[in-house]
N, C-alpha and C. Protein backbone atom coordinates (compact mmCIF):
# COMPACT_ATOMS: atom_id res chain seq x y z
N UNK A 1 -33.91 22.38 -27.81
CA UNK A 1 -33.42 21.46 -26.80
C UNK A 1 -33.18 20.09 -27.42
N UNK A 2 -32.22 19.86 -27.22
CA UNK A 2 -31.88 18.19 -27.78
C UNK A 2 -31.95 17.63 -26.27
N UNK A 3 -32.70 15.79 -27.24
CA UNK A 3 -32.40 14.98 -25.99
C UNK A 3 -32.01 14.88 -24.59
N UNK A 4 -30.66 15.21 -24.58
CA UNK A 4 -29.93 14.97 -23.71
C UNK A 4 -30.24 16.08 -22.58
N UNK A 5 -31.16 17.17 -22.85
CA UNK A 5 -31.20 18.26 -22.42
C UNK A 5 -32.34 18.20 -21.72
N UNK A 6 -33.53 17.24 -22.53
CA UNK A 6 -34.76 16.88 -22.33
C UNK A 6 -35.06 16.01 -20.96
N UNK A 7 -34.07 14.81 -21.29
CA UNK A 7 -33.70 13.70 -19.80
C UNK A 7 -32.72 14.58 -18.83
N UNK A 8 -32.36 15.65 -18.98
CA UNK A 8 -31.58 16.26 -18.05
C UNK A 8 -32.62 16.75 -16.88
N UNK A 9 -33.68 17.55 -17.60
CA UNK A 9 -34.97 18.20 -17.17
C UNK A 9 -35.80 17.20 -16.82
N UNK A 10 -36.06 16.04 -17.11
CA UNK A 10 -36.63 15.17 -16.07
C UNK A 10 -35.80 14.24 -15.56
N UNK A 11 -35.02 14.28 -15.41
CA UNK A 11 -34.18 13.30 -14.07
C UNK A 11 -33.01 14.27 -14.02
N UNK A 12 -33.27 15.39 -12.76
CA UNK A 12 -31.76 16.14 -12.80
C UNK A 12 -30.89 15.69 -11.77
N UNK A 13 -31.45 14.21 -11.02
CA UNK A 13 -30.35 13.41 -9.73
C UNK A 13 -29.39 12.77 -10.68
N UNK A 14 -29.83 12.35 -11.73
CA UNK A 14 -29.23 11.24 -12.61
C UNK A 14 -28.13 11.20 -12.98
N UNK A 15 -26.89 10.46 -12.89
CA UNK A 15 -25.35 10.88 -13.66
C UNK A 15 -25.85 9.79 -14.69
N UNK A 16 -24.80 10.59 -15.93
CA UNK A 16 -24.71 9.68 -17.21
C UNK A 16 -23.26 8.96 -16.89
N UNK A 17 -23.22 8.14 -17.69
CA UNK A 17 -22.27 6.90 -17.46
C UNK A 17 -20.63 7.62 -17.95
N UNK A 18 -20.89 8.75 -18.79
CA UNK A 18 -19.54 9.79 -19.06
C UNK A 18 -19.26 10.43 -17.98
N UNK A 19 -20.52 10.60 -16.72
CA UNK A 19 -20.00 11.56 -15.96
C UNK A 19 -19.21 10.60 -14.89
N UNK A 20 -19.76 9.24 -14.78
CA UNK A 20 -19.45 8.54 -13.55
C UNK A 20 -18.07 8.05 -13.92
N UNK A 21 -17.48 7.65 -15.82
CA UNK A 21 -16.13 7.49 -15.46
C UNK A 21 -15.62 8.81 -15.37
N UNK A 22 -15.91 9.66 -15.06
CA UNK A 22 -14.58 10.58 -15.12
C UNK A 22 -14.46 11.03 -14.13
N UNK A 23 -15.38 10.28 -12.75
CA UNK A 23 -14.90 10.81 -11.69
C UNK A 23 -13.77 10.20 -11.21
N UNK A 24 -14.05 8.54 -12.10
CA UNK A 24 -12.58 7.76 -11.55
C UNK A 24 -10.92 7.99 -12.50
N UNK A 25 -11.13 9.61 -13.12
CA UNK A 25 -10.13 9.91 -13.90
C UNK A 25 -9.44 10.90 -13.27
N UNK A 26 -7.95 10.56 -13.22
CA UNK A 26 -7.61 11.91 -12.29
C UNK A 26 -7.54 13.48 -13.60
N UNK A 27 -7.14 14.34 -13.00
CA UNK A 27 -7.32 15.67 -13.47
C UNK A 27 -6.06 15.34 -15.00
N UNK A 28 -5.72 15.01 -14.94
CA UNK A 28 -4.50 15.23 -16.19
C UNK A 28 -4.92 13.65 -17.32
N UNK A 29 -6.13 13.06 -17.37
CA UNK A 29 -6.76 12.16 -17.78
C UNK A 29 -6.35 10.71 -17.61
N UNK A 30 -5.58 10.29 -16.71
CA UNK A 30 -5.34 9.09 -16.88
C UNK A 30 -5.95 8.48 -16.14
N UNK A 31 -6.27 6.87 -16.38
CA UNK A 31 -7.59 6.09 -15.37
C UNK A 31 -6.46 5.58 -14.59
N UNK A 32 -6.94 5.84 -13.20
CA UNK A 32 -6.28 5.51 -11.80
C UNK A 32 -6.88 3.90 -11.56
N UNK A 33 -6.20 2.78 -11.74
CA UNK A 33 -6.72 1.34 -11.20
C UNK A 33 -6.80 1.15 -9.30
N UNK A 34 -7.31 0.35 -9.11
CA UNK A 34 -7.30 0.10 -7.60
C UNK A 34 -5.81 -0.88 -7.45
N UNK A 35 -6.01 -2.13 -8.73
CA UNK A 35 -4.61 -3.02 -8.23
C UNK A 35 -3.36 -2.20 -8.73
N UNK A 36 -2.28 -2.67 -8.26
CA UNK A 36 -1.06 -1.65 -8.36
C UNK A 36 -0.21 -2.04 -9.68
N UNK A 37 0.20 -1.16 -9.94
CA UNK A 37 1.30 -1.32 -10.94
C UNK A 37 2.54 -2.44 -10.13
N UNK A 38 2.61 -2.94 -11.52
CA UNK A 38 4.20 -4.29 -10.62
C UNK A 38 5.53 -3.25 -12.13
N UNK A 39 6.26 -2.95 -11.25
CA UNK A 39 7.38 -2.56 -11.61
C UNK A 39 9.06 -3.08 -11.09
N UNK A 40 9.21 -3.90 -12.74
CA UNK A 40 10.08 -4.82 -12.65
C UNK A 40 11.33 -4.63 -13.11
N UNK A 41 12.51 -5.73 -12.99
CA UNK A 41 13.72 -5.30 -13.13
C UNK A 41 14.44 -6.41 -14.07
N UNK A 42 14.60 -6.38 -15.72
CA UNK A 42 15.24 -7.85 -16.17
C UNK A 42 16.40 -7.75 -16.88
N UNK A 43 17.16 -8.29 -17.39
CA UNK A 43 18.79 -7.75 -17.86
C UNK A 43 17.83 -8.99 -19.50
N UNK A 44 17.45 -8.11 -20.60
CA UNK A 44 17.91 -9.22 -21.81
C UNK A 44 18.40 -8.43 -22.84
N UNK A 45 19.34 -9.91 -23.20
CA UNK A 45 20.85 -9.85 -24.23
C UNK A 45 21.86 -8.57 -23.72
N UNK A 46 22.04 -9.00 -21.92
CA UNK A 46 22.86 -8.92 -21.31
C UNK A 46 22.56 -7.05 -20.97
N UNK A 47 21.60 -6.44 -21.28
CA UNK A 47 21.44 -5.08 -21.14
C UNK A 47 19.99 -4.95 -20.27
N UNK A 48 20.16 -3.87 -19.47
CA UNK A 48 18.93 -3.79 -18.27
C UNK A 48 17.61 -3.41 -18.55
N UNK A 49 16.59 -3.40 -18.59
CA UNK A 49 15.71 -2.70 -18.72
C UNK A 49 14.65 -3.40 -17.34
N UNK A 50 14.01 -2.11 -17.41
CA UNK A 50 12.68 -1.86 -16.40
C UNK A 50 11.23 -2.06 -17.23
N UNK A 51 10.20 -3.07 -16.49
CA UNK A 51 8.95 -3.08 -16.86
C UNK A 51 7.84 -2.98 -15.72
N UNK A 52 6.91 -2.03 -16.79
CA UNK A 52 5.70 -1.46 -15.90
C UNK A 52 4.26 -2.62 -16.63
N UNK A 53 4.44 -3.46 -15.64
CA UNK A 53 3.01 -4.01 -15.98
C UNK A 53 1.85 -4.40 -15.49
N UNK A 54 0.54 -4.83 -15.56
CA UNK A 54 -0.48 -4.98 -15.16
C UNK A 54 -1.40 -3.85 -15.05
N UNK A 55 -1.50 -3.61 -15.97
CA UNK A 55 -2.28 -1.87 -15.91
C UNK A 55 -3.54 -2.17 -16.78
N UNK A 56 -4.61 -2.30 -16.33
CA UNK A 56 -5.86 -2.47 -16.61
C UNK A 56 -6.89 -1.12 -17.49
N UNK A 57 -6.46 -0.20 -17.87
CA UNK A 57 -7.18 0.68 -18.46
C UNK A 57 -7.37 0.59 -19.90
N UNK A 58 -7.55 1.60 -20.40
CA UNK A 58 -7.86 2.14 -21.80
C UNK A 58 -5.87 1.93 -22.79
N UNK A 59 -6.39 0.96 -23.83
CA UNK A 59 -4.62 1.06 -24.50
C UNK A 59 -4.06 2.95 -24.56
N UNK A 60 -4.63 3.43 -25.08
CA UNK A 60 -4.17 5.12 -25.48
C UNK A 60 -3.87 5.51 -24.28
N UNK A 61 -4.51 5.15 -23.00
CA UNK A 61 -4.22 5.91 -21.50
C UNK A 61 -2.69 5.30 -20.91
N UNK A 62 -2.30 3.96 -21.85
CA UNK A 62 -1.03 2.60 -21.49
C UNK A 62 0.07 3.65 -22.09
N UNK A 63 -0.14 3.69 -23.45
CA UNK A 63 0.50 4.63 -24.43
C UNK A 63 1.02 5.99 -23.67
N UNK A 64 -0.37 6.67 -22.87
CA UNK A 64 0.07 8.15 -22.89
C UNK A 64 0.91 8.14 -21.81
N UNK A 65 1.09 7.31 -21.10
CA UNK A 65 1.84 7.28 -19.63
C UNK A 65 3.35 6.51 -19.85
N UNK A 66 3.55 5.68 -20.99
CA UNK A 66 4.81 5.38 -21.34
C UNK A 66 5.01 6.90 -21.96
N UNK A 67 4.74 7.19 -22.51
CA UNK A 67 5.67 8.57 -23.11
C UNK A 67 5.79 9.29 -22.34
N UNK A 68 4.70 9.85 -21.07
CA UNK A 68 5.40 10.55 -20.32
C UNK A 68 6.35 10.11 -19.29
N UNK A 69 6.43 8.89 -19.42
CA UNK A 69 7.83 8.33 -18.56
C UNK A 69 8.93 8.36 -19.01
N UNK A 70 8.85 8.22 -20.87
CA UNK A 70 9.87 8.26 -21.47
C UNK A 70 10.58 9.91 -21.26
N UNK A 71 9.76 10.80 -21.44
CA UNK A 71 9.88 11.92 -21.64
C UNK A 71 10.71 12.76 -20.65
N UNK A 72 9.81 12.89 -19.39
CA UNK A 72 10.41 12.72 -17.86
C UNK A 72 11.63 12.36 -17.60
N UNK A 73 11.98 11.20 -18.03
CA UNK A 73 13.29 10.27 -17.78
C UNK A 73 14.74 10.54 -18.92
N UNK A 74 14.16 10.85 -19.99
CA UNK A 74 14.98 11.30 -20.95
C UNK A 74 15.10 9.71 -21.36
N UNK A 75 14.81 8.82 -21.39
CA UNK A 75 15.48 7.51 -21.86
C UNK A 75 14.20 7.11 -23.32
N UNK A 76 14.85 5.49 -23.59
CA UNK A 76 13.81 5.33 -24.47
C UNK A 76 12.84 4.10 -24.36
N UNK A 77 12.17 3.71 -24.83
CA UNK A 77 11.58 2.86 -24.52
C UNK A 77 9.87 2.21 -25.18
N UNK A 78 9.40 1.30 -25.16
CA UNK A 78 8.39 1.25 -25.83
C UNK A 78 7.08 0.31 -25.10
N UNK A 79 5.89 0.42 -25.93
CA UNK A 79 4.71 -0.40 -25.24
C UNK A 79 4.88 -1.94 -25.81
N UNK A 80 4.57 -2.72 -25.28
CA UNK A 80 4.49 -4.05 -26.13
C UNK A 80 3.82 -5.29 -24.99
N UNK A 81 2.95 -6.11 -25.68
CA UNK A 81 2.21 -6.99 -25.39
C UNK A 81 1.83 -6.65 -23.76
N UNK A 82 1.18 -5.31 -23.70
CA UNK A 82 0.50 -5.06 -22.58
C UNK A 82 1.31 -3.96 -21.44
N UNK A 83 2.48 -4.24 -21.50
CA UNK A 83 3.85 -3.91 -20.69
C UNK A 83 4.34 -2.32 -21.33
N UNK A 84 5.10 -1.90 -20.48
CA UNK A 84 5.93 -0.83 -20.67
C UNK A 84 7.31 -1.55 -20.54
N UNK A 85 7.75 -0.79 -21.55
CA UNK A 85 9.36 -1.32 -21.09
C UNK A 85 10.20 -0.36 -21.52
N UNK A 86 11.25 0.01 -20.80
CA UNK A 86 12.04 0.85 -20.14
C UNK A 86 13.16 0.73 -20.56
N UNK A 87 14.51 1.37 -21.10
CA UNK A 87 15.82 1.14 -21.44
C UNK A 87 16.72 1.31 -20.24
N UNK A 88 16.97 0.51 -19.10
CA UNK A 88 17.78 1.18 -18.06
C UNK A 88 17.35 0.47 -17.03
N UNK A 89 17.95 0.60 -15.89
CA UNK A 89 17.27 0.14 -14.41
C UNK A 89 16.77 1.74 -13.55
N UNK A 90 15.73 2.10 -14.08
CA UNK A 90 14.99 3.02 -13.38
C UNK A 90 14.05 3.59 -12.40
N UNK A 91 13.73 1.82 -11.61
CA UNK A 91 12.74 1.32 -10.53
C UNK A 91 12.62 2.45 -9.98
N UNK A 92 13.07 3.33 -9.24
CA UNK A 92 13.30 4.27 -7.87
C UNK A 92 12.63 5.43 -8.65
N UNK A 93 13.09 6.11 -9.78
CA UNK A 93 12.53 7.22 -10.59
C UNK A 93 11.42 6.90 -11.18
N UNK A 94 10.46 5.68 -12.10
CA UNK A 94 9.14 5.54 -12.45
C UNK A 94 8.40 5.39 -10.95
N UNK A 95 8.63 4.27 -10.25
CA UNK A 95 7.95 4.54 -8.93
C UNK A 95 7.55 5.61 -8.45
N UNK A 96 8.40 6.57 -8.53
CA UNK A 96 8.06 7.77 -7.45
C UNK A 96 7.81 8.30 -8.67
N UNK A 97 7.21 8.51 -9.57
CA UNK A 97 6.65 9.10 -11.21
C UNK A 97 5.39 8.43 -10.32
N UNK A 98 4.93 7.52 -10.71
CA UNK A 98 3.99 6.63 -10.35
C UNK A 98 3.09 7.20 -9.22
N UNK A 99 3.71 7.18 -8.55
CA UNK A 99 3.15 7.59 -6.97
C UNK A 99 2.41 9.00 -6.91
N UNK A 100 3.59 9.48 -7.82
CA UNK A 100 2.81 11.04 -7.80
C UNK A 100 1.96 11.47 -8.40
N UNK A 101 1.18 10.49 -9.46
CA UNK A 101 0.03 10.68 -10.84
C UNK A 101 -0.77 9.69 -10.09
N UNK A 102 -0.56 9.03 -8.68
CA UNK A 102 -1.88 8.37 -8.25
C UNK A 102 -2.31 7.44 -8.03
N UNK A 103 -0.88 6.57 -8.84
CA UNK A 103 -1.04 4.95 -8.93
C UNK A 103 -0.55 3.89 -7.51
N UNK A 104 -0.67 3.15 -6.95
CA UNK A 104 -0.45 2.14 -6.48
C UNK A 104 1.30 1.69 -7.13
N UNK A 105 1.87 1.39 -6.80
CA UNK A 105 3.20 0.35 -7.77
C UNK A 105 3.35 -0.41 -6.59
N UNK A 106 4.02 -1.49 -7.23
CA UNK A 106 4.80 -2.45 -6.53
C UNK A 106 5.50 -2.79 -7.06
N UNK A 107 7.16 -3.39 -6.30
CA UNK A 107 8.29 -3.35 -6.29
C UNK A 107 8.24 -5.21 -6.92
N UNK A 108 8.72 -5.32 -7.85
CA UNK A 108 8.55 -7.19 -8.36
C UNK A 108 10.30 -7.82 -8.55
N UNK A 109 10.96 -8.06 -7.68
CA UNK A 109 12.21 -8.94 -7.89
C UNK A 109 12.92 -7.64 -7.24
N UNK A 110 14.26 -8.06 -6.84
CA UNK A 110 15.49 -7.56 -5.94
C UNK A 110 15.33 -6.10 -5.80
């Protein structure tokens, strides 16, 4: 019996701190925030792109959810200084991406 097996057998009410985040993880691993995603709309050097920002989790969980947006969407796009950013005006299609993995979004400019 190791440790962990030992405190299992005397405190079996007890959650460990692995079990308590992963209840706030949905099933396909990404951490679900309470505040919402702001999903935005900006034209620079005259070409459109969409940004997903304010996302409070784990960087690799920021990462794994731009690629599957990229992926999903067929477009391209990359992570940078916190943000997702998007090649295109795609508000209507990440949103409803969004919505359906759990998140909160909100709509930021026109």
């Amino acid at each position: 019996m190791d440790l962990k097996d030992q405190l299992k057998a005397l405190f079996p009410d007890h959650e460990s701190a692995e079990q308590e985040n992963n209840k706030e993880e949905k099933p396909d691993g990404l951490w679900i925030q309470d505040d919402p995603l702001l999903c935005k709309f900006e034209k620079r050097n005259g070409k459109p792109i969409t940004l997903i920002d304010n996302y409070n989790g784990a960087k690799k969980d920021f990462k794994e959810l731009a690629r599957e947006i990229k992926t999903t969407l067929g477009v391209g796009g990359t992570v940078k200084n916190e943000q997702i950013i998007i090649q295109g005006d795609y508000r209507p299609q990440i949103m409803k991406l969004l919505k359906e993995k759990g998140f909160k979004v909100k709509r930021v400019g026109g």
